[in-house]
Protein backbone atom coordinates (compact mmCIF):
# COMPACT_ATOMS: atom_id res chain seq x y z
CA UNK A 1 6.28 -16.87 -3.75
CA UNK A 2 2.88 -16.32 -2.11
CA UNK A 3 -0.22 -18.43 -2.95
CA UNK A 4 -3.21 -16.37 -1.96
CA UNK A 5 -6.08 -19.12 -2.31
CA UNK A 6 -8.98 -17.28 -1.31
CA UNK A 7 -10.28 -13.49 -0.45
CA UNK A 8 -13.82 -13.65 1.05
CA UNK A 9 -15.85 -11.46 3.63
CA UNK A 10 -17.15 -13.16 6.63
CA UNK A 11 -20.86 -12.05 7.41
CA UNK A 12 -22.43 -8.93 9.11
CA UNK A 13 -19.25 -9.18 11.59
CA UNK A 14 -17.26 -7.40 8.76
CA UNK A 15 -14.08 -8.69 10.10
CA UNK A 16 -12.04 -9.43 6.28
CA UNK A 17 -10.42 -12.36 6.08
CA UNK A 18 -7.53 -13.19 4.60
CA UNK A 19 -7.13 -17.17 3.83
CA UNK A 20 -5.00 -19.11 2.34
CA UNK A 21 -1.97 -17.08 2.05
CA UNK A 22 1.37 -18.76 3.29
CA UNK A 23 4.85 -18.60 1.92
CA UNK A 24 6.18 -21.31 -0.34
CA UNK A 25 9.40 -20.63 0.36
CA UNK A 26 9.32 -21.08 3.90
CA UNK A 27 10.58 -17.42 4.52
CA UNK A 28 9.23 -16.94 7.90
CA UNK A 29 7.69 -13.13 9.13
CA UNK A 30 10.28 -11.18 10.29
CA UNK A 31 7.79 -10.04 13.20
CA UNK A 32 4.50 -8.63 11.94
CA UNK A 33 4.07 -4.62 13.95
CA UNK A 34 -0.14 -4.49 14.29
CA UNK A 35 -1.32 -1.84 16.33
CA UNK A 36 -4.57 -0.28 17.78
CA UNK A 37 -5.50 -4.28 19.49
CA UNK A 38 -5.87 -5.19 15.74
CA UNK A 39 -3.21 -7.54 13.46
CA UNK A 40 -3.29 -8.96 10.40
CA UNK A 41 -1.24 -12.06 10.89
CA UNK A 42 -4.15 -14.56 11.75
CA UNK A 43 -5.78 -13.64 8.46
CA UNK A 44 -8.59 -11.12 9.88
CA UNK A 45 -9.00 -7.42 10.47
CA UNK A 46 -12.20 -6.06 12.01
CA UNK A 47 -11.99 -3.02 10.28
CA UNK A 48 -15.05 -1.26 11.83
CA UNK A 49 -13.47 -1.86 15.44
CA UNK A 50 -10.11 0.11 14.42
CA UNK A 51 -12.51 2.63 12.50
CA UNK A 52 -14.39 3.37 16.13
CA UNK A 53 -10.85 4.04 17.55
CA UNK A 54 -9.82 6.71 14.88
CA UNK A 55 -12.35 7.94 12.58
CA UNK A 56 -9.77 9.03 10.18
CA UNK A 57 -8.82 5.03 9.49
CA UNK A 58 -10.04 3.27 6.95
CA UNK A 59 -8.06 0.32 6.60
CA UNK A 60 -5.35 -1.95 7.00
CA UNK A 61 -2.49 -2.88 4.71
CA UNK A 62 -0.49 -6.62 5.45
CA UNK A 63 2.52 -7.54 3.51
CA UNK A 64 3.13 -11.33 4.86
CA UNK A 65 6.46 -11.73 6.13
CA UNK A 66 7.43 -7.98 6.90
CA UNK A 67 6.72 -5.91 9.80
CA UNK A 68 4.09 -3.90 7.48
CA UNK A 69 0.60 -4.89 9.04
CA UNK A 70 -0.97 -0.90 10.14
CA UNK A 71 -4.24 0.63 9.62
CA UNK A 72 -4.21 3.54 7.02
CA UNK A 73 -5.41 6.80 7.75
CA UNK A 74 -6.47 10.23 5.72
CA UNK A 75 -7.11 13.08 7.89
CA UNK A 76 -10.39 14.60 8.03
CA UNK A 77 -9.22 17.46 8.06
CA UNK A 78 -7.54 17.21 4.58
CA UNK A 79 -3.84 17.96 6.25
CA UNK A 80 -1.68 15.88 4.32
CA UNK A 81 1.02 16.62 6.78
CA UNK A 82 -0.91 15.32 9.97
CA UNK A 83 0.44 11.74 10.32
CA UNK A 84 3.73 12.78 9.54
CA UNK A 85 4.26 13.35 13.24
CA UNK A 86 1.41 11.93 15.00
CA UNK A 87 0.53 8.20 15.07
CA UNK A 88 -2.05 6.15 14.63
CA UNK A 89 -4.56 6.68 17.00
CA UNK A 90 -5.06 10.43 15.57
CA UNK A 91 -4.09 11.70 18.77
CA UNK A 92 0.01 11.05 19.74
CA UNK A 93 2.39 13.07 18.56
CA UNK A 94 5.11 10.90 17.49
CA UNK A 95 8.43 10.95 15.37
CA UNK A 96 7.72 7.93 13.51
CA UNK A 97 4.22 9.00 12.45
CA UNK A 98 1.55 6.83 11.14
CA UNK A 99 0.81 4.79 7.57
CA UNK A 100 -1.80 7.05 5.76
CA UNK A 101 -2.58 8.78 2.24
CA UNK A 102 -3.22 12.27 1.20
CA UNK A 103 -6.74 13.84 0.39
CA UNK A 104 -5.82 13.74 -3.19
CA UNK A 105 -6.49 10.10 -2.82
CA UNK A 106 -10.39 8.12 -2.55
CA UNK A 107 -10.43 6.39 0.73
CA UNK A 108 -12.56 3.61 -1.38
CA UNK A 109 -9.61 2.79 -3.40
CA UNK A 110 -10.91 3.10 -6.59
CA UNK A 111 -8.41 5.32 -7.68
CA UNK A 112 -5.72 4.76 -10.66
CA UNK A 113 -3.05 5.32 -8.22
CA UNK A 114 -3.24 5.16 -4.60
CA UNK A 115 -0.08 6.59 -2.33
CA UNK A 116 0.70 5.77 0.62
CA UNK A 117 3.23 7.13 2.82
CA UNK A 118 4.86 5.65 5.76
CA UNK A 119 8.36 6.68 7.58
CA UNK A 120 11.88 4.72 7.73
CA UNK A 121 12.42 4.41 11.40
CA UNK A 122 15.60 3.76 13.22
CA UNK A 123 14.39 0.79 14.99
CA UNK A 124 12.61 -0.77 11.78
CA UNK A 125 9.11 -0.03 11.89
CA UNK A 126 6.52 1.54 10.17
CA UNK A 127 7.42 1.30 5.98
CA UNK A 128 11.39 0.64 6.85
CA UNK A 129 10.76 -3.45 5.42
CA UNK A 130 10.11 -1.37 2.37
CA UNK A 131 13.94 -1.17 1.55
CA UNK A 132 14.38 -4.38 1.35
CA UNK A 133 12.68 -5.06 -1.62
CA UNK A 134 15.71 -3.79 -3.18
CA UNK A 135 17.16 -7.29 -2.73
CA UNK A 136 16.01 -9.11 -5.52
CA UNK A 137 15.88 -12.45 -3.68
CA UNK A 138 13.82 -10.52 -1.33
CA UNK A 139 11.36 -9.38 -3.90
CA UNK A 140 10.60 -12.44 -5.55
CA UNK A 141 10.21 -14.04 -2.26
CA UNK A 142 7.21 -11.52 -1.31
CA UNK A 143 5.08 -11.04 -4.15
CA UNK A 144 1.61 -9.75 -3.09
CA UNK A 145 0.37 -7.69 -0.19
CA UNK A 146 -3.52 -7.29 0.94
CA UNK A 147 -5.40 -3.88 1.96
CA UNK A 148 -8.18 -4.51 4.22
CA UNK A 149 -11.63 -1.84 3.87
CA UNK A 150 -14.74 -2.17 5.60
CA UNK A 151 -16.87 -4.92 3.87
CA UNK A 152 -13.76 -5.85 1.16
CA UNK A 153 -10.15 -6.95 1.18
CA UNK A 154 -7.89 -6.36 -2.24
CA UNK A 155 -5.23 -8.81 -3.11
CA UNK A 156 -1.77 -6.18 -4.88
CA UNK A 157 1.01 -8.02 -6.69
CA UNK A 158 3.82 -6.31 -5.82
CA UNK A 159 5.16 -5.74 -9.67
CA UNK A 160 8.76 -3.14 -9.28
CA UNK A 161 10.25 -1.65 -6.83
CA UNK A 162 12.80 1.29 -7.43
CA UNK A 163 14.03 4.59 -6.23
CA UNK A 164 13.00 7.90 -7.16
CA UNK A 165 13.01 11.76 -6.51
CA UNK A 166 11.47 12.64 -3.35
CA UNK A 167 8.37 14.66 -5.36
CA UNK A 168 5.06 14.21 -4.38
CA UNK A 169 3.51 12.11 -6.84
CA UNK A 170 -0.40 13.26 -6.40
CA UNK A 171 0.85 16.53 -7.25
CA UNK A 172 2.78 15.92 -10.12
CA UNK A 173 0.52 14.01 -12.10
CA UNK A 174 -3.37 14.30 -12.37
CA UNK A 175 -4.67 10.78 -11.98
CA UNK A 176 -8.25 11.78 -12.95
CA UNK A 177 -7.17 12.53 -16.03
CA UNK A 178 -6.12 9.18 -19.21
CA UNK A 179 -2.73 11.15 -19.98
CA UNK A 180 -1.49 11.85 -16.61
CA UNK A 181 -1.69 8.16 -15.61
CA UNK A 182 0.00 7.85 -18.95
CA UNK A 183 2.82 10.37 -18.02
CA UNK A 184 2.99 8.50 -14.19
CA UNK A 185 3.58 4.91 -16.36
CA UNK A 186 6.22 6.68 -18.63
CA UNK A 187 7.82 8.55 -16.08
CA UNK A 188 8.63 5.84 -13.67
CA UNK A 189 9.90 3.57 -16.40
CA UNK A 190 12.80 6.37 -17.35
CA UNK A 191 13.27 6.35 -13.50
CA UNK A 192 14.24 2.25 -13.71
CA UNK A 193 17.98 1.26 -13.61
CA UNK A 194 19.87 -1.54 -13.02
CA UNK A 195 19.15 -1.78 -9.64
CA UNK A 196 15.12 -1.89 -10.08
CA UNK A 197 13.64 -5.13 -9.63
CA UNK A 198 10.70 -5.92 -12.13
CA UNK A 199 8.60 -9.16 -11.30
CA UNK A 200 8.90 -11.33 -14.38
CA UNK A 201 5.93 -11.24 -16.66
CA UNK A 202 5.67 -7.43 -15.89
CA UNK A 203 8.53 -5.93 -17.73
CA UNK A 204 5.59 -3.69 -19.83
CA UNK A 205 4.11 -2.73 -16.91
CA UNK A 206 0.18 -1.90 -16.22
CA UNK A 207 -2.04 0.89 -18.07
CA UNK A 208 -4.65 3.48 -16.51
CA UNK A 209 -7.06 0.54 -16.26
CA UNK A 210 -5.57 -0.91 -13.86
CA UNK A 211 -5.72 0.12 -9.78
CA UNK A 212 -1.99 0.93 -8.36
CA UNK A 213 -1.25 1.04 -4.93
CA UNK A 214 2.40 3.08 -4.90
CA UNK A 215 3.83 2.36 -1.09
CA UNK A 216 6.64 5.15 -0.34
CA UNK A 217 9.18 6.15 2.14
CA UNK A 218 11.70 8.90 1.95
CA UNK A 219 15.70 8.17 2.15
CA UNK A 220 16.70 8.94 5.59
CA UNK A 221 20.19 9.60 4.23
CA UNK A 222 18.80 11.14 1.25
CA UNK A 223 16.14 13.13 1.66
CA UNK A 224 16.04 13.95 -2.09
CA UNK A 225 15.15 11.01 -2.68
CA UNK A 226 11.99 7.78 -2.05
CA UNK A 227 11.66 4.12 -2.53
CA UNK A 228 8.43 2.72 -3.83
CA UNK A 229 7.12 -0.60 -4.17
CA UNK A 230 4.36 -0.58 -6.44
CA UNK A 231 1.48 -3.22 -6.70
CA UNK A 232 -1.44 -3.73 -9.34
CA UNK A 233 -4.91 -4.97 -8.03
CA UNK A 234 -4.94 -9.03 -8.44
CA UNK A 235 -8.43 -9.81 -6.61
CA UNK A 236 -11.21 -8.09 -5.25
CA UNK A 237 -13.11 -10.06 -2.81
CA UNK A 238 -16.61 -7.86 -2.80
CA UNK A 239 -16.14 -7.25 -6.63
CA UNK A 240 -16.80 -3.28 -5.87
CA UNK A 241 -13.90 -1.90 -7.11
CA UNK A 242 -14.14 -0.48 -10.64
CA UNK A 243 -14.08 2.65 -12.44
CA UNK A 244 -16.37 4.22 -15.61
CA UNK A 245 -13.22 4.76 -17.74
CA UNK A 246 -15.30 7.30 -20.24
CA UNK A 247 -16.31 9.03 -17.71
CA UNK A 248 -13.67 9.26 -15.28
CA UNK A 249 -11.14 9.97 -18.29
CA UNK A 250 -12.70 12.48 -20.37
């Protein structure tokens, strides 16, 4: 299990830091990726430096012990389908693509539910650690993951992980609205089998209080099908993450 001590912004720098946060169970990384001059593995991301590279970034996700440590990009342009094929930087085409969500989604995270996509490559990169979580020794070894913004970093507990149909999920249900967060809570528990792994003390789940992060990555041999991992906000270093629930669910 992972014991995050302590979240907490260092100065007018705004490089996040990440401290305290090592393994208990002495599972080592299995080689953190980084990209763009920029990793997450010494605890720090200076968020604004990554942000001058690619306008289109606006953060940086870290799960300890996987290869998961990328920036996060929307495109400008609102084409969901852009980092499909091109990477990071904004500018290289590329068949593995980059980590990024779609313009249905705030770029402040503030947002019920916030998707983000990432491929399974062949050489295990990008969101491939993601299928592991489907070994439950696995899962209860990596618990909590961090997202790094400019001038905050968000603590996730990682809280199920299970397969479903390969629908986009911002389309299907309307997160703006009290029942469709509802229907998304519902929904994915009639999607659980014996082969989803729930972290103990969540087996009833979250409500449309709480802040998701849903991580996803289609089935290369499936392509009907995804894998998520699913986390609920733990900590919030800045304390500016929060939402008017009357008037955001009317």
């Amino acid at each position: 299990m992972l014991s995050c001590g302590g979240l907490f912004l260092i100065g007018m720098s705004m490089a996040v830091i990440l401290t305290s946060c090592k393994s208990q169970t002495g599972t080592s990384d299995s080689g953190a990726a980084g990209t763009m001059g920029e990793t997450a593995t010494d605890g720090s991301v200076e968020v604004q430096s990554v942000i001058a590279q690619n306008p289109d970034i606006f953060g940086w996700i870290y799960i300890p012990g996987t290869n998961i440590d990328y920036p996060i990009a929307q495109s400008v342009d609102g084409d969901d389908g852009y980092y499909e094929n091109h990477d990071c930087t904004g500018f290289s085409e590329s068949d593995k693509g980059g980590i990024y969500i779609g313009a249905a989604n705030l770029m402040d995270m503030t947002d019920f539910n916030t998707v983000i996509h990432g491929k399974t490559t062949s050489d295990g990169d990008m969101f491939s650690d993601l299928w592991n979580f489907s070994d439950e020794k696995y899962f209860n070894e990596h618990d909590k993951f961090a997202i790094f913004i400019d001038g905050n970093v968000l603590e996730y507990e990682i809280w199920t992980a299970y397969q479903r149909e390969n629908t986009n999920i911002l389309e299907k249900y309307d997160f703006t609205e009290y029942d469709g967060c509802e229907q998304f809570l519902t929904e994915m528990k009639r999607d659980w089998t014996t082969a989803t792994n729930i972290r103990e003390g969540w087996e009833q789940g979250v409500d449309p209080e709480n802040f998701l992060v849903t991580l996803t990555t289609t089935d290369p041999k499936d392509p009907s099908k995804q894998w998520v991992v699913v986390g609920c906000m733990i900590g919030d270093a800045a304390g500016t993450i929060n939402r008017d629930m009357e008037q955001d669910y009317q």
